[in-house]
C-alpha atoms as a PDB file:
ATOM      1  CA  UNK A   1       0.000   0.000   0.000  1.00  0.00           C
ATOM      2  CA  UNK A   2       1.581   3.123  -1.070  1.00  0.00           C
ATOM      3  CA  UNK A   3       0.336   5.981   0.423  1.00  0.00           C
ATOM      4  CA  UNK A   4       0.715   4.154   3.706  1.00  0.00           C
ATOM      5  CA  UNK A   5       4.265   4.369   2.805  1.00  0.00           C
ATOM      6  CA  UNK A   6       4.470   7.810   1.530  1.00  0.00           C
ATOM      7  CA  UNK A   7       2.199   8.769   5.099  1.00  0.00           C
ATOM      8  CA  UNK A   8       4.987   6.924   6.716  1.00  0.00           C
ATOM      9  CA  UNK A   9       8.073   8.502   5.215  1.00  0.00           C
ATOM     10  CA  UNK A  10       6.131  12.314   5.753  1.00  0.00           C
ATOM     11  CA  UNK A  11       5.775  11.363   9.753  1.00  0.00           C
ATOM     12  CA  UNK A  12       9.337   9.918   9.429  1.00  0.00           C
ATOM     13  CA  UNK A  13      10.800  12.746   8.020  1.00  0.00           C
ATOM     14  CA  UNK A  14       8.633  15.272  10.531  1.00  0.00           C
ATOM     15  CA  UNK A  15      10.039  13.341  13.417  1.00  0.00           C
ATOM     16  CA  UNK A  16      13.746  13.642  11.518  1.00  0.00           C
ATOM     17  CA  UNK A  17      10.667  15.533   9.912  1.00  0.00           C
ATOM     18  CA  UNK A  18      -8.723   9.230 -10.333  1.00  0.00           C
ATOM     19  CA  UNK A  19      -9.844  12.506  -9.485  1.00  0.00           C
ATOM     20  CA  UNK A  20     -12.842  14.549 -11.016  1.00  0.00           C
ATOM     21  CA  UNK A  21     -11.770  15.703 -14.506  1.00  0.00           C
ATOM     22  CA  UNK A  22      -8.431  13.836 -14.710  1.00  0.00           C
ATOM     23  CA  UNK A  23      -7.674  14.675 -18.028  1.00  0.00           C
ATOM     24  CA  UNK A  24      -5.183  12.867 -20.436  1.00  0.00           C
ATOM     25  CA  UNK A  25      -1.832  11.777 -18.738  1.00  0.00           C
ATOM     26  CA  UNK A  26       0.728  13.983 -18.676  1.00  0.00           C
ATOM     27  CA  UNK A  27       4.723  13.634 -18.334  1.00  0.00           C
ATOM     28  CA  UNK A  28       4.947  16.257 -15.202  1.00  0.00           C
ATOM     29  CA  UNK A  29       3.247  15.913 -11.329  1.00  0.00           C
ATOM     30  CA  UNK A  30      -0.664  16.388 -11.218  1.00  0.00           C
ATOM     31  CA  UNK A  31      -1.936  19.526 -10.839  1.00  0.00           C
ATOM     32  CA  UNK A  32      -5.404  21.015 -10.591  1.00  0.00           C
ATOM     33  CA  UNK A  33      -7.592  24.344  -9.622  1.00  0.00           C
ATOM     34  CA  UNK A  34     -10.647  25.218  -8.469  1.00  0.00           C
ATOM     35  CA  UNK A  35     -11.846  28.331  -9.089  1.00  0.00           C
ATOM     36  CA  UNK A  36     -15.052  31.289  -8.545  1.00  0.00           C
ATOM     37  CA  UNK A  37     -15.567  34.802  -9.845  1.00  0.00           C
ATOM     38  CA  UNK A  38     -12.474  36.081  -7.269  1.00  0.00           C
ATOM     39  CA  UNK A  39     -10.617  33.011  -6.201  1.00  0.00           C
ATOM     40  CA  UNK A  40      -8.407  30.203  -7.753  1.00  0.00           C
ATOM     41  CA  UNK A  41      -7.241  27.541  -5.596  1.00  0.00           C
ATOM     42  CA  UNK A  42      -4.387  25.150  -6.948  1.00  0.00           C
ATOM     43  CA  UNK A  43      -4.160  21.500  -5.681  1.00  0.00           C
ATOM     44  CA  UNK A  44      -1.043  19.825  -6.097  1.00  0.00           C
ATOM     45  CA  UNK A  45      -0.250  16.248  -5.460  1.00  0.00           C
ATOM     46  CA  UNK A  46       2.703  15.760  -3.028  1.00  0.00           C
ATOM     47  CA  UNK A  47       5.335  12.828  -2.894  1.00  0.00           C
ATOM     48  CA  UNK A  48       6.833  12.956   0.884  1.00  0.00           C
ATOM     49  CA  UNK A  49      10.275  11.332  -0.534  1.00  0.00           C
ATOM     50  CA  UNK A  50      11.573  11.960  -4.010  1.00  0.00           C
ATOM     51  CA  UNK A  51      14.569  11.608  -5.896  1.00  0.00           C
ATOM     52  CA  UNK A  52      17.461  13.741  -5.167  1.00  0.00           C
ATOM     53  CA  UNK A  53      17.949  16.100  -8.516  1.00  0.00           C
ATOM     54  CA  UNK A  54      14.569  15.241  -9.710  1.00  0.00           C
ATOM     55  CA  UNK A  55      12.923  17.822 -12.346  1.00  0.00           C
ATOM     56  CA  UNK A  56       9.553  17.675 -11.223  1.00  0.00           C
ATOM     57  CA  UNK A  57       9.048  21.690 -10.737  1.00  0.00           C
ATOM     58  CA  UNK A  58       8.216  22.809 -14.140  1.00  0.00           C
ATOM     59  CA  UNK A  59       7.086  25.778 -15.564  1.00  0.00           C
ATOM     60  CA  UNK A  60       3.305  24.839 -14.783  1.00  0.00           C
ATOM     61  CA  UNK A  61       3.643  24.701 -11.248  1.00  0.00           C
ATOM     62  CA  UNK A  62       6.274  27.425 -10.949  1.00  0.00           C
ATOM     63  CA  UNK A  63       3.618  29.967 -12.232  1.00  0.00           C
ATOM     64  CA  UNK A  64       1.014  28.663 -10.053  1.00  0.00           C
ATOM     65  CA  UNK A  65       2.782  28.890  -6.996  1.00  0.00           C
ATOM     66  CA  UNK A  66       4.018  32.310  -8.139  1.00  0.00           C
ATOM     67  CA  UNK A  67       0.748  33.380  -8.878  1.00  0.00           C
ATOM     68  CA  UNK A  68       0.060  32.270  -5.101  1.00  0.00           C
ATOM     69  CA  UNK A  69       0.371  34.697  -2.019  1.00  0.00           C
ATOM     70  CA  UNK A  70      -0.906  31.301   0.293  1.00  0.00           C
ATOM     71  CA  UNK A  71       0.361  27.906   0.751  1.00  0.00           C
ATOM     72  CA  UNK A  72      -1.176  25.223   2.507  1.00  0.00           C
ATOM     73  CA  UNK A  73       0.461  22.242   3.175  1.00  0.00           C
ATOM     74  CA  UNK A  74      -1.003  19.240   5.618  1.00  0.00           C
ATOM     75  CA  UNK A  75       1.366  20.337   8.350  1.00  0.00           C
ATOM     76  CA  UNK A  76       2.131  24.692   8.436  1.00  0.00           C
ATOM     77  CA  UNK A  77       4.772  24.402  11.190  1.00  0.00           C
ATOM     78  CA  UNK A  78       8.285  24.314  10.116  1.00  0.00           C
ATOM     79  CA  UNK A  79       8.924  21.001  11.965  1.00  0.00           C
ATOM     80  CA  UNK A  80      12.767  20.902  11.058  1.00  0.00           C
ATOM     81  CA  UNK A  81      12.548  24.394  13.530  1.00  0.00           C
ATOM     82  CA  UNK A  82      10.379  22.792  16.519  1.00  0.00           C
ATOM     83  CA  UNK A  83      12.300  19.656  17.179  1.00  0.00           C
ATOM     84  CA  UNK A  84      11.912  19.605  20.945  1.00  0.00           C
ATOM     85  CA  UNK A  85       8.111  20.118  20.700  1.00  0.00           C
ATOM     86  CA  UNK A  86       7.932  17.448  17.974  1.00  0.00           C
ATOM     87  CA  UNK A  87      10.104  14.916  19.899  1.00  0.00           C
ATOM     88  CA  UNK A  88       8.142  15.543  23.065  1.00  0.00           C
ATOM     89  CA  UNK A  89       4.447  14.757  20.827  1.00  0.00           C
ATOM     90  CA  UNK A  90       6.962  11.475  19.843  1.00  0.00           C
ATOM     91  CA  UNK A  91       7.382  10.242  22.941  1.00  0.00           C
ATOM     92  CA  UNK A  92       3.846  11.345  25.083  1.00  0.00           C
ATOM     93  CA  UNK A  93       2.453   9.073  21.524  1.00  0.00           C
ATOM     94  CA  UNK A  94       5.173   6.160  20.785  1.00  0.00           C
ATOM     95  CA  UNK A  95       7.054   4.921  23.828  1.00  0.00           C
ATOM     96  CA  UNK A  96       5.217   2.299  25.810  1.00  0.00           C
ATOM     97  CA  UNK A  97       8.458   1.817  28.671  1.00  0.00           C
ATOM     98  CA  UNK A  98       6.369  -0.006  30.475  1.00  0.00           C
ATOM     99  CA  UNK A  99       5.850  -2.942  27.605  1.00  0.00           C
ATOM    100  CA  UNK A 100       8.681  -3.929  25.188  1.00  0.00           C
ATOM    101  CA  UNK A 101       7.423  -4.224  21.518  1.00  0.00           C
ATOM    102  CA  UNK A 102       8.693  -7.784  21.349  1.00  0.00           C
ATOM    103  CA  UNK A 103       6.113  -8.455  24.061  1.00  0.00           C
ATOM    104  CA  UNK A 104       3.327  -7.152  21.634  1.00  0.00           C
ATOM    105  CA  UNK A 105       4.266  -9.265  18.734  1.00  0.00           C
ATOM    106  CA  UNK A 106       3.448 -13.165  18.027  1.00  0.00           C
ATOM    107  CA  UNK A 107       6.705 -14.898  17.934  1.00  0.00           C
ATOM    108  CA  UNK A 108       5.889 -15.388  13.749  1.00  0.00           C
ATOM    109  CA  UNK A 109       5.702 -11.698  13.153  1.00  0.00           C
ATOM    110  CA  UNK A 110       8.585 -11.236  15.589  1.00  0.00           C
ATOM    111  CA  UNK A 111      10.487 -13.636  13.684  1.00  0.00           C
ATOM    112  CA  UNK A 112       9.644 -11.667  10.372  1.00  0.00           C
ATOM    113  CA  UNK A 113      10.290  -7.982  11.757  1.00  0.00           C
ATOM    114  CA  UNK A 114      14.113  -9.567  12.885  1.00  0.00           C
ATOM    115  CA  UNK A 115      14.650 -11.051   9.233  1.00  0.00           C
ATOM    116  CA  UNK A 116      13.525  -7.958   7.121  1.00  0.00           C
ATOM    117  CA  UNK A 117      14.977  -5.481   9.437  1.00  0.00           C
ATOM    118  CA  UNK A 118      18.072  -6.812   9.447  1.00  0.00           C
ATOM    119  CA  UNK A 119      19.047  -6.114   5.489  1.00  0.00           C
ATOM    120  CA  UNK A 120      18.473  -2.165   6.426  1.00  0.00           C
ATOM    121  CA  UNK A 121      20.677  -2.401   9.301  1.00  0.00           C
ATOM    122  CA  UNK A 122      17.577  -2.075  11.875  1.00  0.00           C
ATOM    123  CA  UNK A 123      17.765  -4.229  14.836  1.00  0.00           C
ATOM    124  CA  UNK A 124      14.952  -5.165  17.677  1.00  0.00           C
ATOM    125  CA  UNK A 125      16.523  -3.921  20.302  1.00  0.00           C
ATOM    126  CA  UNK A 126      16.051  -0.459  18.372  1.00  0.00           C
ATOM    127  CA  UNK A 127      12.595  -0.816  18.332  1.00  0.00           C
ATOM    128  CA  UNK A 128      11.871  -2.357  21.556  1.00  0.00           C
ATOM    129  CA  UNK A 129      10.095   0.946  23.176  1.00  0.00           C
ATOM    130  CA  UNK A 130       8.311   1.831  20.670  1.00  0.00           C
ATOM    131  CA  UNK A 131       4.180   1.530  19.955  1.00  0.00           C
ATOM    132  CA  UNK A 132       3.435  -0.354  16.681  1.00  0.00           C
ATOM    133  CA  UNK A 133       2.523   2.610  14.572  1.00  0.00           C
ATOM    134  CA  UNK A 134       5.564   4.031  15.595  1.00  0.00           C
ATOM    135  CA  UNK A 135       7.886   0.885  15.250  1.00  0.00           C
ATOM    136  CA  UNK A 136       5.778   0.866  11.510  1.00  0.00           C
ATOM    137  CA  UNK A 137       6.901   4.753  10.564  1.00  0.00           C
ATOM    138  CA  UNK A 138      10.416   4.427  11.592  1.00  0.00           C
ATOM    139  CA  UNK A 139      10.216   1.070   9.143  1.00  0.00           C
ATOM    140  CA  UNK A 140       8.397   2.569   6.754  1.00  0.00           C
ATOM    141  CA  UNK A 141      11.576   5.101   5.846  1.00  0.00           C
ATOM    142  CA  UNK A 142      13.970   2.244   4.856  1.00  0.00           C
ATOM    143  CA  UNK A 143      12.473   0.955   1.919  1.00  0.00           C
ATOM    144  CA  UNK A 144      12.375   4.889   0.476  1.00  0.00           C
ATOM    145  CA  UNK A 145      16.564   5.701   1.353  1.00  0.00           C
ATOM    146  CA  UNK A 146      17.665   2.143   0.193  1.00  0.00           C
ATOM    147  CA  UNK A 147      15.831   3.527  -3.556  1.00  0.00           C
ATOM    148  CA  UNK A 148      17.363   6.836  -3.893  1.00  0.00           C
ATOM    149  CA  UNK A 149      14.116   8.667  -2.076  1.00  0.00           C
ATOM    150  CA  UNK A 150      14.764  11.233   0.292  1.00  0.00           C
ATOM    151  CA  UNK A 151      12.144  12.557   2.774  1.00  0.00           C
ATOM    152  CA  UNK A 152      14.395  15.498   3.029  1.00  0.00           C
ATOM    153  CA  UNK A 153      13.756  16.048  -0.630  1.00  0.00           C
ATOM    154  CA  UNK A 154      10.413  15.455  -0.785  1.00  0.00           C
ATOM    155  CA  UNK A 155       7.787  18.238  -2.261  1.00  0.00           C
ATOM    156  CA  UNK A 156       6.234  19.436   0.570  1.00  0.00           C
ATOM    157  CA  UNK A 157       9.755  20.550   1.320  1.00  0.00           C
ATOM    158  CA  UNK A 158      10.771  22.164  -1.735  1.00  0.00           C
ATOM    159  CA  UNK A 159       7.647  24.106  -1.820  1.00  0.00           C
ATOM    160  CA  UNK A 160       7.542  25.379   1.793  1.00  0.00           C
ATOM    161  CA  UNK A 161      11.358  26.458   0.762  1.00  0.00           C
ATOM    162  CA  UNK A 162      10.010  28.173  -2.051  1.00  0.00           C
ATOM    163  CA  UNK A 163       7.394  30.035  -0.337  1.00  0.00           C
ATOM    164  CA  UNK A 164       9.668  31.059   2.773  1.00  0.00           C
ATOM    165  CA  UNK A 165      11.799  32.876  -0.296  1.00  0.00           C
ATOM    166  CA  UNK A 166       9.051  34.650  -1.761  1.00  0.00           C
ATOM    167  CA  UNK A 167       7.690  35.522   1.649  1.00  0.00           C
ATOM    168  CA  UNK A 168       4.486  33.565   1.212  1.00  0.00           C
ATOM    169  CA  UNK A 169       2.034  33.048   4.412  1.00  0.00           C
ATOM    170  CA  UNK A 170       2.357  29.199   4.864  1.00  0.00           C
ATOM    171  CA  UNK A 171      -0.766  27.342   6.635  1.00  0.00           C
ATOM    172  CA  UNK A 172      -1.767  23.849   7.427  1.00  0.00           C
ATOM    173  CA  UNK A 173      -4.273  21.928   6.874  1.00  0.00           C
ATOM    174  CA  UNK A 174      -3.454  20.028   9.883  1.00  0.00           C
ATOM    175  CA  UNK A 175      -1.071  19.573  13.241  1.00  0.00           C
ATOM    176  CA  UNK A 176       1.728  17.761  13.565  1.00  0.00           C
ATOM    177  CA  UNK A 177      -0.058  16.596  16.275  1.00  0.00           C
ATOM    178  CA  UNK A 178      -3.065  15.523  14.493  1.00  0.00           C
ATOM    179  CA  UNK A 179      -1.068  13.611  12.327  1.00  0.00           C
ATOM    180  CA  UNK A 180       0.627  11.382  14.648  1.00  0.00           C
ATOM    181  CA  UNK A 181      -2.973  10.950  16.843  1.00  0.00           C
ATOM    182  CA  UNK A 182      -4.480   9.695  13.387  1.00  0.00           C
ATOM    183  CA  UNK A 183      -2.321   6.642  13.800  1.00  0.00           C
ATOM    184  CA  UNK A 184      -1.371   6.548  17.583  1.00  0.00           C
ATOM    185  CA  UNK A 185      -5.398   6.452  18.187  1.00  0.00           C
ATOM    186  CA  UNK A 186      -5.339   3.037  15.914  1.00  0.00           C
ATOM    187  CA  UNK A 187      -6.334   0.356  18.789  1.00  0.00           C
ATOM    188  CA  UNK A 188      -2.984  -2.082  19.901  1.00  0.00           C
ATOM    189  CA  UNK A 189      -4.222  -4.603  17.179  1.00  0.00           C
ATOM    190  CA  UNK A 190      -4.967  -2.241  14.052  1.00  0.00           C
ATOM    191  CA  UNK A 191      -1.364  -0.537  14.938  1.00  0.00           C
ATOM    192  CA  UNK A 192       0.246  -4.533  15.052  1.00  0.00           C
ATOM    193  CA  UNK A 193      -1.473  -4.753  11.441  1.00  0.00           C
ATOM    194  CA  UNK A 194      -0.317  -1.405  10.283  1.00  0.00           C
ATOM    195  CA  UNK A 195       3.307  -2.447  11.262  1.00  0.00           C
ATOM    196  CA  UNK A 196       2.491  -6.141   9.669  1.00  0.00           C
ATOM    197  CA  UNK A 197       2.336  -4.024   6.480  1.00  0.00           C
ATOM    198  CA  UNK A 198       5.606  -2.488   6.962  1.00  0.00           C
ATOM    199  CA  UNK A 199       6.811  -6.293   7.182  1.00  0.00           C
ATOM    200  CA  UNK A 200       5.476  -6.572   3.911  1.00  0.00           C
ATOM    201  CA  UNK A 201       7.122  -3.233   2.130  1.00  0.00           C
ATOM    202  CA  UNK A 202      10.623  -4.236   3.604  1.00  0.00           C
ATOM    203  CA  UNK A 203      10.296  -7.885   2.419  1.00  0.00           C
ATOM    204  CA  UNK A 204       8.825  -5.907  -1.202  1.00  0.00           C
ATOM    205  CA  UNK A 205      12.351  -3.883  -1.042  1.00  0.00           C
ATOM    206  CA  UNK A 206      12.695  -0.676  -2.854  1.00  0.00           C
ATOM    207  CA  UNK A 207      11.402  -1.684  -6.370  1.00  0.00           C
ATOM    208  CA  UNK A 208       7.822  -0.561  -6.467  1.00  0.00           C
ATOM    209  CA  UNK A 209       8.916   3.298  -4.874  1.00  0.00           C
ATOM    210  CA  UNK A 210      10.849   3.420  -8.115  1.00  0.00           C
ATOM    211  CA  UNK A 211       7.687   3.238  -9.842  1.00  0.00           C
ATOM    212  CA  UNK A 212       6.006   5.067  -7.910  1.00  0.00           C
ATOM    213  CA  UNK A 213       8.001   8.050  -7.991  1.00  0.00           C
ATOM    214  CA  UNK A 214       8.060   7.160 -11.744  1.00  0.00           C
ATOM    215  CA  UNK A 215       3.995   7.567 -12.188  1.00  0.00           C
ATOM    216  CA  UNK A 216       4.642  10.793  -9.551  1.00  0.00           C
ATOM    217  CA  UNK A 217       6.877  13.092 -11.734  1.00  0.00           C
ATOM    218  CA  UNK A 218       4.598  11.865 -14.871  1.00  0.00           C
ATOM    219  CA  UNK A 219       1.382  12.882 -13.348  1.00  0.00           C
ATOM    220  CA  UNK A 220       0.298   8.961 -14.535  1.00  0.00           C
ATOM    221  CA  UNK A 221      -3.209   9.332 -12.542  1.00  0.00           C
ATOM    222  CA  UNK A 222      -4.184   5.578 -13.382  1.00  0.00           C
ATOM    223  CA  UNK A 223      -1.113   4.113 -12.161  1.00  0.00           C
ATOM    224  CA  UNK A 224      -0.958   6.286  -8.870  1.00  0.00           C
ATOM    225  CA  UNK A 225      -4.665   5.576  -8.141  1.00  0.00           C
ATOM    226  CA  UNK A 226      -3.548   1.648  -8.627  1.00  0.00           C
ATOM    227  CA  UNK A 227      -0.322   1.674  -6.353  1.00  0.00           C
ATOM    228  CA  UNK A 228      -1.505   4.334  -3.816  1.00  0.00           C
ATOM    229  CA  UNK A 229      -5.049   3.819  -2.862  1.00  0.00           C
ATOM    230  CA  UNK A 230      -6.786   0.558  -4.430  1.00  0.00           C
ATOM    231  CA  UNK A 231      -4.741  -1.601  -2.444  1.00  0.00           C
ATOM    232  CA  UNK A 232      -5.146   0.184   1.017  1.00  0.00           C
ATOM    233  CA  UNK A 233      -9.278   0.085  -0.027  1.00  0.00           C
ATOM    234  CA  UNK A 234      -8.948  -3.617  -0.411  1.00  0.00           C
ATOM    235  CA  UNK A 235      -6.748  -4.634   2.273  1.00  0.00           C
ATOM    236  CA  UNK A 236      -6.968  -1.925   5.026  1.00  0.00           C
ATOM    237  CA  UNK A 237     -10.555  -0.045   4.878  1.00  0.00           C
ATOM    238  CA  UNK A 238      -9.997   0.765   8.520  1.00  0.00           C
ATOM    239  CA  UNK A 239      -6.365   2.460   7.701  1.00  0.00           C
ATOM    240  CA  UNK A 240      -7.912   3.461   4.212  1.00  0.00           C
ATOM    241  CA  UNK A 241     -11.061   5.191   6.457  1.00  0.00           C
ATOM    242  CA  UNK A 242      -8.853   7.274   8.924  1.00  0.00           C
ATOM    243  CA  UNK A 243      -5.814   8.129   6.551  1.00  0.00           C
ATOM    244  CA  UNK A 244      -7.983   8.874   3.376  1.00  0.00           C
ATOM    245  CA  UNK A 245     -11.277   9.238   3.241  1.00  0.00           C
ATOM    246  CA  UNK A 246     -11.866  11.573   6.848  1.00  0.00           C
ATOM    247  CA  UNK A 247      -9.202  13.647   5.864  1.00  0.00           C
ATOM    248  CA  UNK A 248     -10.184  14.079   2.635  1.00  0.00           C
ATOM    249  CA  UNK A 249     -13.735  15.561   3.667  1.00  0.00           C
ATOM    250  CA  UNK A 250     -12.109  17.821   5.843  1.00  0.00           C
ATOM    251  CA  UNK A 251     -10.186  18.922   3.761  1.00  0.00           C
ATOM    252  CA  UNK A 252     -12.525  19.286   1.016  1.00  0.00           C
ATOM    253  CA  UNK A 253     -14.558  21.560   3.587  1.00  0.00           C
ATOM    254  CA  UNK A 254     -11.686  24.019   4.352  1.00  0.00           C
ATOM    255  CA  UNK A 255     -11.196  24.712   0.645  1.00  0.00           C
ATOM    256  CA  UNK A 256     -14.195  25.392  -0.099  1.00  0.00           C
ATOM    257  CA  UNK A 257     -14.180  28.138   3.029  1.00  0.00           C
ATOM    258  CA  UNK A 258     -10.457  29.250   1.099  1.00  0.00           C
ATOM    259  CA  UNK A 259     -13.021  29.577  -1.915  1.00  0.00           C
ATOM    260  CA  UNK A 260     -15.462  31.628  -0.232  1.00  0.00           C
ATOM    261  CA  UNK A 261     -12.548  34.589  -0.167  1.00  0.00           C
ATOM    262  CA  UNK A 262     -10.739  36.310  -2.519  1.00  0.00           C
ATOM    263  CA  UNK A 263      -7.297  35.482  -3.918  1.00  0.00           C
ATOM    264  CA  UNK A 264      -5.328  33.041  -4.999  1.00  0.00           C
ATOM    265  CA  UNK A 265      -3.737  30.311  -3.057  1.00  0.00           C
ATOM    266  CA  UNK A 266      -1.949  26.762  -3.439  1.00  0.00           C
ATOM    267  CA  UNK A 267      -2.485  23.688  -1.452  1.00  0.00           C
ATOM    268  CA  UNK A 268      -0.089  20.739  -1.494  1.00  0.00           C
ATOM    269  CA  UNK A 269      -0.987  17.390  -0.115  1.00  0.00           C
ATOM    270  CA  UNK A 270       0.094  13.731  -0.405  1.00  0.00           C
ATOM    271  CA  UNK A 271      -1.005  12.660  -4.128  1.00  0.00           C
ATOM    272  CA  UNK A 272      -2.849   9.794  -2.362  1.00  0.00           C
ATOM    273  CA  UNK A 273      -5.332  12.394  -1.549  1.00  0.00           C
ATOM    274  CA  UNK A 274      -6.082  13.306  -4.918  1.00  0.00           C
ATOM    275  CA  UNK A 275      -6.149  10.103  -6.360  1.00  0.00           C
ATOM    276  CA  UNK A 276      -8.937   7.355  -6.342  1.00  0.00           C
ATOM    277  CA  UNK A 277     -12.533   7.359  -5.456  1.00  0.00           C
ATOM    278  CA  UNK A 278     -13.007   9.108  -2.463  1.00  0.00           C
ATOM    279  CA  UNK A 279      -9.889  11.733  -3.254  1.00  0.00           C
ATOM    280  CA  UNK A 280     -10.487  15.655  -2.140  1.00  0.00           C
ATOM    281  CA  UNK A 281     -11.795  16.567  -5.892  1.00  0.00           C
ATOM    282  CA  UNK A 282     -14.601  14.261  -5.346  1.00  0.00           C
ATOM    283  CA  UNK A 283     -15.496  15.379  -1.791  1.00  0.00           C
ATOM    284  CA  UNK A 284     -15.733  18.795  -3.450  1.00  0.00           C
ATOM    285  CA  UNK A 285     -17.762  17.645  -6.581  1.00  0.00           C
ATOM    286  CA  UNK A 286     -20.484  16.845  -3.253  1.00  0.00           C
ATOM    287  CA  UNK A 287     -19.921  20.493  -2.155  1.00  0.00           C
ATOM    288  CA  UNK A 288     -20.821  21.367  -5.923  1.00  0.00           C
ATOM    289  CA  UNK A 289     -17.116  22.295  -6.708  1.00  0.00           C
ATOM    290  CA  UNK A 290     -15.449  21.266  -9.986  1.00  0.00           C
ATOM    291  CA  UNK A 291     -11.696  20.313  -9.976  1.00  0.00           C
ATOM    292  CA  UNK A 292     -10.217  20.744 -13.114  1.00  0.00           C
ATOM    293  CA  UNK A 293      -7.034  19.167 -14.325  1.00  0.00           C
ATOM    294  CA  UNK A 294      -4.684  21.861 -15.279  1.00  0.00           C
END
């Protein structure tokens, strides 16, 4: 499940740190607006982790953002500036002291974590005081470094870079603190089967991110919609329910209160959001807004 992976390497790199009207494919990221008689609102589809060098920022989404006085990404706060506060949310969320994760685990899956873990040079001991979900992030960043993806590259980065330079008013959709409650909330067994999945990616290796940052920097909608969200429907609705579809109506609500004002702004979010069935262009289709494919 991809965007599981991509969540993973956004919380990982904060704790370091087939939409409406999709439009033929085209070789560059996906980007769309939304628009009234005094407002445009771009939506661009992140990647947390990218390639190092990548030429994904082309012309098309240069002039958006410059057209842009606003960006919104899913977390405002400059988390690379607010480690202590972010380690502290870490710790109140992820450490169980009082409960090794071995002591969580069947002795199968305990057998697995060892055995995939130890290829990326991850050990149990490591992971021993962490909650699942957490044990499952800190995972979930492997796979993406052993293929060339960087967190520290990713979009969401480059763009709140960008904006800081043109002294843009950055916003977020969401708290770092949200984020991390959206999985730390996840009951002891739904956390155990989100780290079961992050089993799975390490045993995968690093070949499908390739692809998937492939289909990212060509804006290839179908395949995206296939790697990121159809498998997470299938196999984790509950995950799929929390991570997607929630946050997706939220979000669809707050940009249509963005659209309600004047101006012009840009809002970047993981492409898993604006991919699939339940993806933010169709919540706002139900609020009687059109996304169109730019």
């Amino acid at each position: 499940m991809q965007d599981r992976r991509w969540m993973r390497a956004g919380v990982g790199a904060a704790m370091l740190a087939v939409g409406i009207c999709a439009g033929p494919a085209r070789a560059e990221p996906a980007l769309w607006s939304v628009s009234d008689a005094d407002s445009t609102i771009y939506l661009f589809g992140t990647a947390h982790a990218a390639r190092k060098g990548s030429e994904w920022k082309t012309p098309k989404i240069d002039a958006a953002m410059r057209a842009s006085r606003d960006l919104w990404l899913e977390i405002g706060d400059d988390l690379g500036s607010s480690q202590s506060a972010m380690a502290g949310i870490v710790r109140q969320h992820g450490i169980d002291p009082a409960r090794p994760l071995s002591a969580k685990l069947s002795p199968a899956l305990l057998a697995r974590l060892t055995a995939a873990a130890k290829p990326y040079g991850m050990t149990i001991a490591q992971l021993e005081p962490m909650r699942p979900w957490l044990a499952a992030v800190t995972l979930g960043t492997l796979p993406f470094l052993k293929a060339g993806l960087d967190p520290s590259a990713g979009a969401d980065r480059t763009l709140r870079a960008i904006a800081v330079t043109d002294k843009d008013r950055i916003h977020g959709l969401e708290t770092a603190e949200q984020q991390i409650r959206f999985l730390a909330d996840f009951s002891e067994a739904e956390q155990i089967a989100f780290l079961e999945s992050s089993i799975d990616d390490l045993e995968e290796g690093p070949q499908q991110l390739t692809q998937l940052a492939q289909a990212w920097e060509q804006g290839d909608l179908p395949a995206l919609s296939r790697m990121v969200v159809d498998e997470m429907r299938e196999k984790e609705p509950k995950l799929y329910a929390r991570l997607i579809v929630e946050r997706n109506r939220a979000w669809a609500q707050q940009i249509r209160t963005l659209l309600a004002g004047k101006g012009t702004a840009f809002v970047a979010v993981g492409v898993g959001h604006l991919v699939g069935p339940d993806s933010v262009q169709v919540q706002l289709a139900k609020l009687g807004i059109r996304a169109r494919r730019r």
